[in-house]
PDB file of N, CA and C in Angstrom:
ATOM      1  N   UNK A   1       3.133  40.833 -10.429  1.00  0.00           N
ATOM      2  CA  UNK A   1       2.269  39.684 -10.628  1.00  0.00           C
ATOM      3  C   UNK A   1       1.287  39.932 -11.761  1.00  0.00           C
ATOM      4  N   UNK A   2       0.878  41.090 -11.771  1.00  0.00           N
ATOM      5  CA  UNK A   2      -0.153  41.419 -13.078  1.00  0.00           C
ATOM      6  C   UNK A   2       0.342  41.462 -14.297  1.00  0.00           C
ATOM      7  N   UNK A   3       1.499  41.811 -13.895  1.00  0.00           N
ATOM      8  CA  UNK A   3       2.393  42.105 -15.550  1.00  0.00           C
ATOM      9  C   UNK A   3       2.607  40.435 -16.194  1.00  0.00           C
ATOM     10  N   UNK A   4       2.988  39.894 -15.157  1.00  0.00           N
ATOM     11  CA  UNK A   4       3.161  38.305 -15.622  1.00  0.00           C
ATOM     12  C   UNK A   4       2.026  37.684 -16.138  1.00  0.00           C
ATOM     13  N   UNK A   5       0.957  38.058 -15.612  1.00  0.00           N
ATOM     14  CA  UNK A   5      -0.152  37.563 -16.160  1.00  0.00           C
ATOM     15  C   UNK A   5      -0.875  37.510 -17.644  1.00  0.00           C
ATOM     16  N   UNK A   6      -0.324  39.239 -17.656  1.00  0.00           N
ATOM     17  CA  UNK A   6      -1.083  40.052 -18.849  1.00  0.00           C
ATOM     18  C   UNK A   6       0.266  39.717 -19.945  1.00  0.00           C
ATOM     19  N   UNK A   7       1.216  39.307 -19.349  1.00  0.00           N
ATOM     20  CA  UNK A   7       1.917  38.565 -20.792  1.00  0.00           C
ATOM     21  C   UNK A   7       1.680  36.983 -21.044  1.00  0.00           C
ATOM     22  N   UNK A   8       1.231  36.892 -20.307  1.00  0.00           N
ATOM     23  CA  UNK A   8       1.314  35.141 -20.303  1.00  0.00           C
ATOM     24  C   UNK A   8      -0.561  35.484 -21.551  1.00  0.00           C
ATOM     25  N   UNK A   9      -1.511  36.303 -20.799  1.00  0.00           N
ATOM     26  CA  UNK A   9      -2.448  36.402 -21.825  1.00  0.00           C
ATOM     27  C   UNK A   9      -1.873  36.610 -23.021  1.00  0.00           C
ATOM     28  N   UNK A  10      -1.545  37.557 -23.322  1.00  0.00           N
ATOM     29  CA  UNK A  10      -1.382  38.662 -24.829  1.00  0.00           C
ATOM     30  C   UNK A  10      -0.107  37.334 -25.775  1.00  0.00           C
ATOM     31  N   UNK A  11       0.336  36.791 -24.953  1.00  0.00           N
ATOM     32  CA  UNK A  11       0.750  36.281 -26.064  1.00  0.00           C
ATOM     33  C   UNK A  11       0.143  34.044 -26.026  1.00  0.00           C
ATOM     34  N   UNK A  12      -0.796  34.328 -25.379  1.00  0.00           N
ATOM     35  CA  UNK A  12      -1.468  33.401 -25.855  1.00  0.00           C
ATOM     36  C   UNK A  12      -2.598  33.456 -26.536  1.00  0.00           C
ATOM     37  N   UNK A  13      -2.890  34.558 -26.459  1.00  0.00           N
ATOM     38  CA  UNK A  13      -3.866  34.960 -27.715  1.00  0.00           C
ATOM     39  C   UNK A  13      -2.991  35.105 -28.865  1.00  0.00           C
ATOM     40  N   UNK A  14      -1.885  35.400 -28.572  1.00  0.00           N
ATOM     41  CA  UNK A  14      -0.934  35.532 -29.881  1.00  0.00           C
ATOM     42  C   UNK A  14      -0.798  34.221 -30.479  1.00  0.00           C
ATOM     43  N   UNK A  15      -0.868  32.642 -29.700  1.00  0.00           N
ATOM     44  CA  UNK A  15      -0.453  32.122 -30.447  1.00  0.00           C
ATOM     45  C   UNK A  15      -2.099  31.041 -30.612  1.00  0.00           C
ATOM     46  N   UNK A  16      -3.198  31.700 -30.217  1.00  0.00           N
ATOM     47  CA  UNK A  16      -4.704  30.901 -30.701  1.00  0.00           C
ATOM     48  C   UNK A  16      -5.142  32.230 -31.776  1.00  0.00           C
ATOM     49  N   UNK A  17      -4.967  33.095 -32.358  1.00  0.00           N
ATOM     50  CA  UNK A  17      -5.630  34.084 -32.963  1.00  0.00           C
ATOM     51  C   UNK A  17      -5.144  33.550 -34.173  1.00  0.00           C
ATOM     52  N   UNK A  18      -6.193  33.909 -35.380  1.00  0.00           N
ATOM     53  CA  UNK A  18      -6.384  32.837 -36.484  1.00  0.00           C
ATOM     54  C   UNK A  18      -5.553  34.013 -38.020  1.00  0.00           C
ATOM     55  N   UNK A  19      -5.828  35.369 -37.364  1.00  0.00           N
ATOM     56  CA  UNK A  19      -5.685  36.287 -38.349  1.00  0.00           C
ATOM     57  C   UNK A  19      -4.328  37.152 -37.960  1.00  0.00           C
ATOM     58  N   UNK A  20      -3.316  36.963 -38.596  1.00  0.00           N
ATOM     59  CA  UNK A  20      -2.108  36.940 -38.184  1.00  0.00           C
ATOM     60  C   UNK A  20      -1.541  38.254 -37.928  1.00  0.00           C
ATOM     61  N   UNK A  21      -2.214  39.371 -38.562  1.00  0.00           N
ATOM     62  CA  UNK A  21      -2.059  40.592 -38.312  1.00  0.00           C
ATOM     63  C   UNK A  21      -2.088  40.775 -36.829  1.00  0.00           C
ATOM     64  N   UNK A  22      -2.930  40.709 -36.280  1.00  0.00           N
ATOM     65  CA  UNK A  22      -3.584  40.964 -35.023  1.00  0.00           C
ATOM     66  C   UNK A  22      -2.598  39.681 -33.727  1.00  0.00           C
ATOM     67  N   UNK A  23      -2.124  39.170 -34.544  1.00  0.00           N
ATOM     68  CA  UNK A  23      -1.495  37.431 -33.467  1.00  0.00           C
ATOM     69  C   UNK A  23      -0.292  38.512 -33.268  1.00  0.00           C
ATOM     70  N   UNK A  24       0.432  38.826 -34.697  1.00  0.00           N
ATOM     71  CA  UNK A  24       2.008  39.616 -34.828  1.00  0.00           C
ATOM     72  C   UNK A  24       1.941  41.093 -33.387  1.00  0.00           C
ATOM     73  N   UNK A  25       0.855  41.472 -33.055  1.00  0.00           N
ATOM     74  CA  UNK A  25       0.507  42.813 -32.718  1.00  0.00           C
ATOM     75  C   UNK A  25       0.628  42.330 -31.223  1.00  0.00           C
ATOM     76  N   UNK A  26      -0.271  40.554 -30.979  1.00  0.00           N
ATOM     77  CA  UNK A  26      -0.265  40.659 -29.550  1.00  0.00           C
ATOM     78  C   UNK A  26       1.168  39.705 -29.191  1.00  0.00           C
ATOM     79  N   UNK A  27       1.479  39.669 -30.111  1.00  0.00           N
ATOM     80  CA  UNK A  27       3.184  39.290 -30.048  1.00  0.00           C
ATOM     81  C   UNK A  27       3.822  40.053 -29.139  1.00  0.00           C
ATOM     82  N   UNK A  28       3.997  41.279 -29.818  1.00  0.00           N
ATOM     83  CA  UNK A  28       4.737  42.385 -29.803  1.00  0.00           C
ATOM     84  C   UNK A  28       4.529  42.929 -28.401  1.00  0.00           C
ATOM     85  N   UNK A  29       3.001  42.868 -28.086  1.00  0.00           N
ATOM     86  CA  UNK A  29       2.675  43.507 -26.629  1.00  0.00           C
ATOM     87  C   UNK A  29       3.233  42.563 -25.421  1.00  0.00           C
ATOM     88  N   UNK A  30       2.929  41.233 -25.768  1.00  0.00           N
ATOM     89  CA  UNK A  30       3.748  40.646 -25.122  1.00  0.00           C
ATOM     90  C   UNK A  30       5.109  40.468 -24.733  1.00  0.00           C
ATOM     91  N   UNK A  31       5.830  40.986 -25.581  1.00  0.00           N
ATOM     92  CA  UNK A  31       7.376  40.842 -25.734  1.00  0.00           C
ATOM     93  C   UNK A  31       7.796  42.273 -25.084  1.00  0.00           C
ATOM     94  N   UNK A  32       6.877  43.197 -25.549  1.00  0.00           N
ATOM     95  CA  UNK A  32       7.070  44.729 -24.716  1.00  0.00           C
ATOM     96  C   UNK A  32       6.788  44.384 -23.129  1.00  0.00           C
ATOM     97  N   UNK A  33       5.631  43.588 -22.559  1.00  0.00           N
ATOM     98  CA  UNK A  33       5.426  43.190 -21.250  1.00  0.00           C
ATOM     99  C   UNK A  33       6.674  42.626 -20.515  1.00  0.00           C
ATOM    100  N   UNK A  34       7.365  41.186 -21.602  1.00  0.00           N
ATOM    101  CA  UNK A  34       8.208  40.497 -20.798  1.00  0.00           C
ATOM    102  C   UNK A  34       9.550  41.151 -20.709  1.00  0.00           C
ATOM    103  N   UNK A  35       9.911  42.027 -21.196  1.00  0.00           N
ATOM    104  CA  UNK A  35      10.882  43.367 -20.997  1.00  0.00           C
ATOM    105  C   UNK A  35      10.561  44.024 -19.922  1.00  0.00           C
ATOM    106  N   UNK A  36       9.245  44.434 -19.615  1.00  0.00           N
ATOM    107  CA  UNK A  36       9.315  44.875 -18.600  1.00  0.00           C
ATOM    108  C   UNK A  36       9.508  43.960 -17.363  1.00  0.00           C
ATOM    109  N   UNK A  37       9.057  42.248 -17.347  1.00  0.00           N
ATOM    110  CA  UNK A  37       9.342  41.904 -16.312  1.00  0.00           C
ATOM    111  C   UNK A  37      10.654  41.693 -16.268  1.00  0.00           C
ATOM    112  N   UNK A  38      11.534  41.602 -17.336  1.00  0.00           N
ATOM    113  CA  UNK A  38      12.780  41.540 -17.375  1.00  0.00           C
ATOM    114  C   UNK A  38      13.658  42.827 -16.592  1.00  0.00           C
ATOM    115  N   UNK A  39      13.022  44.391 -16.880  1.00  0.00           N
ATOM    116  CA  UNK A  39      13.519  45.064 -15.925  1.00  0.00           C
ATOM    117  C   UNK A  39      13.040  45.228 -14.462  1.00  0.00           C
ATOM    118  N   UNK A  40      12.019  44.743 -14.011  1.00  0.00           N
ATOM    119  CA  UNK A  40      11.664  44.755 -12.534  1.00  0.00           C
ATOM    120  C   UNK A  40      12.564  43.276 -12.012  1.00  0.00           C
ATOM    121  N   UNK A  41      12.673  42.506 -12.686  1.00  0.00           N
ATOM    122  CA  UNK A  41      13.945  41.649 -12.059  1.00  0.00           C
ATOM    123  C   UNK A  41      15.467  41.742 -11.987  1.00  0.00           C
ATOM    124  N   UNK A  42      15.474  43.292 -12.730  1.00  0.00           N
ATOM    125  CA  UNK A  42      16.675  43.914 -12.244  1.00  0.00           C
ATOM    126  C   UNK A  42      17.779  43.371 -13.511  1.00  0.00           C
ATOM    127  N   UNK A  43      17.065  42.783 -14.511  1.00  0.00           N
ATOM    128  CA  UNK A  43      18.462  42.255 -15.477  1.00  0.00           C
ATOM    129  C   UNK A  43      17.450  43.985 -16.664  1.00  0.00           C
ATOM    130  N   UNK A  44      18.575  44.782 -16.876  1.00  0.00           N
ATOM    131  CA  UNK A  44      18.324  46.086 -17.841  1.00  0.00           C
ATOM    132  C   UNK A  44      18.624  45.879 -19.240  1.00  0.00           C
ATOM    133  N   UNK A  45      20.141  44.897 -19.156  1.00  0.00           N
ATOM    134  CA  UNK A  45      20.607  44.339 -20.235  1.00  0.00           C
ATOM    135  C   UNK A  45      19.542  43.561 -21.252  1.00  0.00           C
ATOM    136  N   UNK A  46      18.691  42.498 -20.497  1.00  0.00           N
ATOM    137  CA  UNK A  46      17.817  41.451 -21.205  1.00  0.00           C
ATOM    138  C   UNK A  46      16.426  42.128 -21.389  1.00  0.00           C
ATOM    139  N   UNK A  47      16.099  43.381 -20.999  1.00  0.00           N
ATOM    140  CA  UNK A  47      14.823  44.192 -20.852  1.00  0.00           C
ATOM    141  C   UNK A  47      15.072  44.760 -21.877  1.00  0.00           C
ATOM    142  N   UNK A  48      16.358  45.383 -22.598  1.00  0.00           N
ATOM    143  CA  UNK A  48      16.498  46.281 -23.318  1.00  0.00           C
ATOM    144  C   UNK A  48      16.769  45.315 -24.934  1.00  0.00           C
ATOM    145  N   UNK A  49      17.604  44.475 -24.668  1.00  0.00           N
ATOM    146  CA  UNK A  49      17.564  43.164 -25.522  1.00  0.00           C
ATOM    147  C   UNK A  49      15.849  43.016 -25.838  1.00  0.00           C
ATOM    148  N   UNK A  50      15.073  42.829 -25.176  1.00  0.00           N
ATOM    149  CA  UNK A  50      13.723  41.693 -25.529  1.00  0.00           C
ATOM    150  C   UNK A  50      13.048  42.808 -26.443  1.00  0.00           C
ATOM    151  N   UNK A  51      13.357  44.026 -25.848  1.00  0.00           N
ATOM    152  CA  UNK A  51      12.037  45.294 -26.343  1.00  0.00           C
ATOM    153  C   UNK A  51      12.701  45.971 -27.325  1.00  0.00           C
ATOM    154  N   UNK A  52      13.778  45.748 -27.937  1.00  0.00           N
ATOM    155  CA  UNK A  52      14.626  46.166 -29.124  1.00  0.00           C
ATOM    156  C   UNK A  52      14.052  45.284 -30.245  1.00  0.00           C
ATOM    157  N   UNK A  53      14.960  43.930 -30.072  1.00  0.00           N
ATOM    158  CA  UNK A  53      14.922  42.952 -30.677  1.00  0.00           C
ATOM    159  C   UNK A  53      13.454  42.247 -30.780  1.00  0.00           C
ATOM    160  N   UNK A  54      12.943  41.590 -30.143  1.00  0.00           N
ATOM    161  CA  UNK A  54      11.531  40.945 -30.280  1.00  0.00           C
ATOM    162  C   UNK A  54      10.467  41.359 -30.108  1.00  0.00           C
ATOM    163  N   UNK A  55      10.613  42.446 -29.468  1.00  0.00           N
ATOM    164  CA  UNK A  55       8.902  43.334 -29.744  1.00  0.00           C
ATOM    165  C   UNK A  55       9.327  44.697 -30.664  1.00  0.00           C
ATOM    166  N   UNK A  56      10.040  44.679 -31.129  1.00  0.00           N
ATOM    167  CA  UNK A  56      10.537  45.965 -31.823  1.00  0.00           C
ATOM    168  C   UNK A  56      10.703  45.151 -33.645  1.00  0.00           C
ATOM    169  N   UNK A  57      11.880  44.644 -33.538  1.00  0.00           N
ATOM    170  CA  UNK A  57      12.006  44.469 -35.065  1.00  0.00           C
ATOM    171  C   UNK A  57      11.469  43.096 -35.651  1.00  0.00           C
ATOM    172  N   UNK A  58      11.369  42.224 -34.700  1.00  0.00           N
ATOM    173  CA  UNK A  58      10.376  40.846 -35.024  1.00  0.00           C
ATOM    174  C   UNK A  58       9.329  41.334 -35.232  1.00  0.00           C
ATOM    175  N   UNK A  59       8.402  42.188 -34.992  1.00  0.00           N
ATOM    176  CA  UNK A  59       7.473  42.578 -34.739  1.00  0.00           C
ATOM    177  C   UNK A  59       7.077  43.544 -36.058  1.00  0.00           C
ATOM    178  N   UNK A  60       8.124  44.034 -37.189  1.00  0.00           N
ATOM    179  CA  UNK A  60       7.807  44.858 -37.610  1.00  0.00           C
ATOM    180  C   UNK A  60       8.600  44.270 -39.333  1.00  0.00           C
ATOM    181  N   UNK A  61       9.450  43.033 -38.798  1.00  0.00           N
ATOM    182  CA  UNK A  61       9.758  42.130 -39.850  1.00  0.00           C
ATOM    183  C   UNK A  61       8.342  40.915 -40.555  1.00  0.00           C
ATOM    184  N   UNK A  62       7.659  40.869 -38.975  1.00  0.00           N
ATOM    185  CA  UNK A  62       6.686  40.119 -39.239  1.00  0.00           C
ATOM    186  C   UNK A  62       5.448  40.462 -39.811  1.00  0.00           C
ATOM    187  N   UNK A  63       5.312  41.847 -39.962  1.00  0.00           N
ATOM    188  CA  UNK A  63       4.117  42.565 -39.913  1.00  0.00           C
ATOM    189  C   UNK A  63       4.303  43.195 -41.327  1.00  0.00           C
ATOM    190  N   UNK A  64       5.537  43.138 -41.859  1.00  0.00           N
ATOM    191  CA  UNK A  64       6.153  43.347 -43.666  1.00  0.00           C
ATOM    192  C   UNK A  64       6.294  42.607 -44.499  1.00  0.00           C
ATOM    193  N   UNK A  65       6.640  41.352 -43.707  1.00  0.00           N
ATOM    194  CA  UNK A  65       6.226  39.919 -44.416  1.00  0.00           C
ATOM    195  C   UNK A  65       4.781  39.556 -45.089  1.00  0.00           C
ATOM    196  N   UNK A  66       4.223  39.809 -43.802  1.00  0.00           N
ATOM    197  CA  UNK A  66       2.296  39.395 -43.692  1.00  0.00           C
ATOM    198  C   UNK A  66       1.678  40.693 -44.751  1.00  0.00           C
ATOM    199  N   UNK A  67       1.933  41.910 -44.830  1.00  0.00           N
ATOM    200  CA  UNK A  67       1.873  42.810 -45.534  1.00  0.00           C
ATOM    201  C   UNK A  67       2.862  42.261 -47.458  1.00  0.00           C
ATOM    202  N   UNK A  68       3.652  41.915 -47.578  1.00  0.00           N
ATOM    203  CA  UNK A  68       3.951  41.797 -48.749  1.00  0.00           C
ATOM    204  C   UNK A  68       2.909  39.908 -49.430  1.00  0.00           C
ATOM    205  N   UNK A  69       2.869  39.283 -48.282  1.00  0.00           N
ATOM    206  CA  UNK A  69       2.232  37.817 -48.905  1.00  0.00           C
ATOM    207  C   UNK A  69       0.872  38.335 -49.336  1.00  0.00           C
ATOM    208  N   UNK A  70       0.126  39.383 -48.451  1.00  0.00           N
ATOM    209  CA  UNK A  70      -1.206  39.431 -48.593  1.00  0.00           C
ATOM    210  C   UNK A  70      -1.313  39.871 -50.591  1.00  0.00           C
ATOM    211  N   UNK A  71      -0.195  40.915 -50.556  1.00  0.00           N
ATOM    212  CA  UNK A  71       0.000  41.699 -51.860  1.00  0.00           C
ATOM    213  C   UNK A  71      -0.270  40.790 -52.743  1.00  0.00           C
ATOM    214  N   UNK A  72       0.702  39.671 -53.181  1.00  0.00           N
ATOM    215  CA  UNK A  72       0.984  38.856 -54.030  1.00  0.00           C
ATOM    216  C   UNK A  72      -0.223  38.056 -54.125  1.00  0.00           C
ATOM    217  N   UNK A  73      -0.978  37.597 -52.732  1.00  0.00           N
ATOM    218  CA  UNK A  73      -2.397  36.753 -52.870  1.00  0.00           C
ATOM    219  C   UNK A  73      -2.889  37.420 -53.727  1.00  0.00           C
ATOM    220  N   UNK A  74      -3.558  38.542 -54.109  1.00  0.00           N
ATOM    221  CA  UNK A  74      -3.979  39.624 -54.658  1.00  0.00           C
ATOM    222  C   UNK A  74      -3.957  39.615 -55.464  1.00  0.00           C
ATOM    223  N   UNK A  75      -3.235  39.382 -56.294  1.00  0.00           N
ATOM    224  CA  UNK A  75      -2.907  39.552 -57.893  1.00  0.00           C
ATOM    225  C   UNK A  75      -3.619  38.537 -58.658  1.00  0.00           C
TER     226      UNK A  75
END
């Protein structure tokens, strides 16, 4: 029940947080959370899927993106 909670937070701060670094981060924690509720409901397959794929490389596609736009603002 807590775990459900603390993802349902982390990624609604993910999607009201204004500074995207920090939104991408509570993304990620979230997506690491709902993996885990994915393995306490006994599916290993979709736990291992969510925390690969969406808190793993979304997470690190998004965070190289936001890292190369900032670059270019810059110039």
């Amino acid at each position: 029940m807590i775990i459900l909670l603390a993802t349902t937070v982390f990624l609604v701060i993910a999607i009201e947080l204004k500074e995207l670094v920090k939104a991408t981060i509570a993304l990620g924690i979230g997506s690491a959370l709902l993996a885990s509720v994915f393995y306490i409901l006994n599916a290993p397959y979709a736990a291992i899927f969510e925390l690969s794929v969406a808190a793993g490389l979304v997470t690190i596609l998004l965070l190289s993106a936001i890292g190369m736009i900032e670059k270019e603002g810059t110039k």
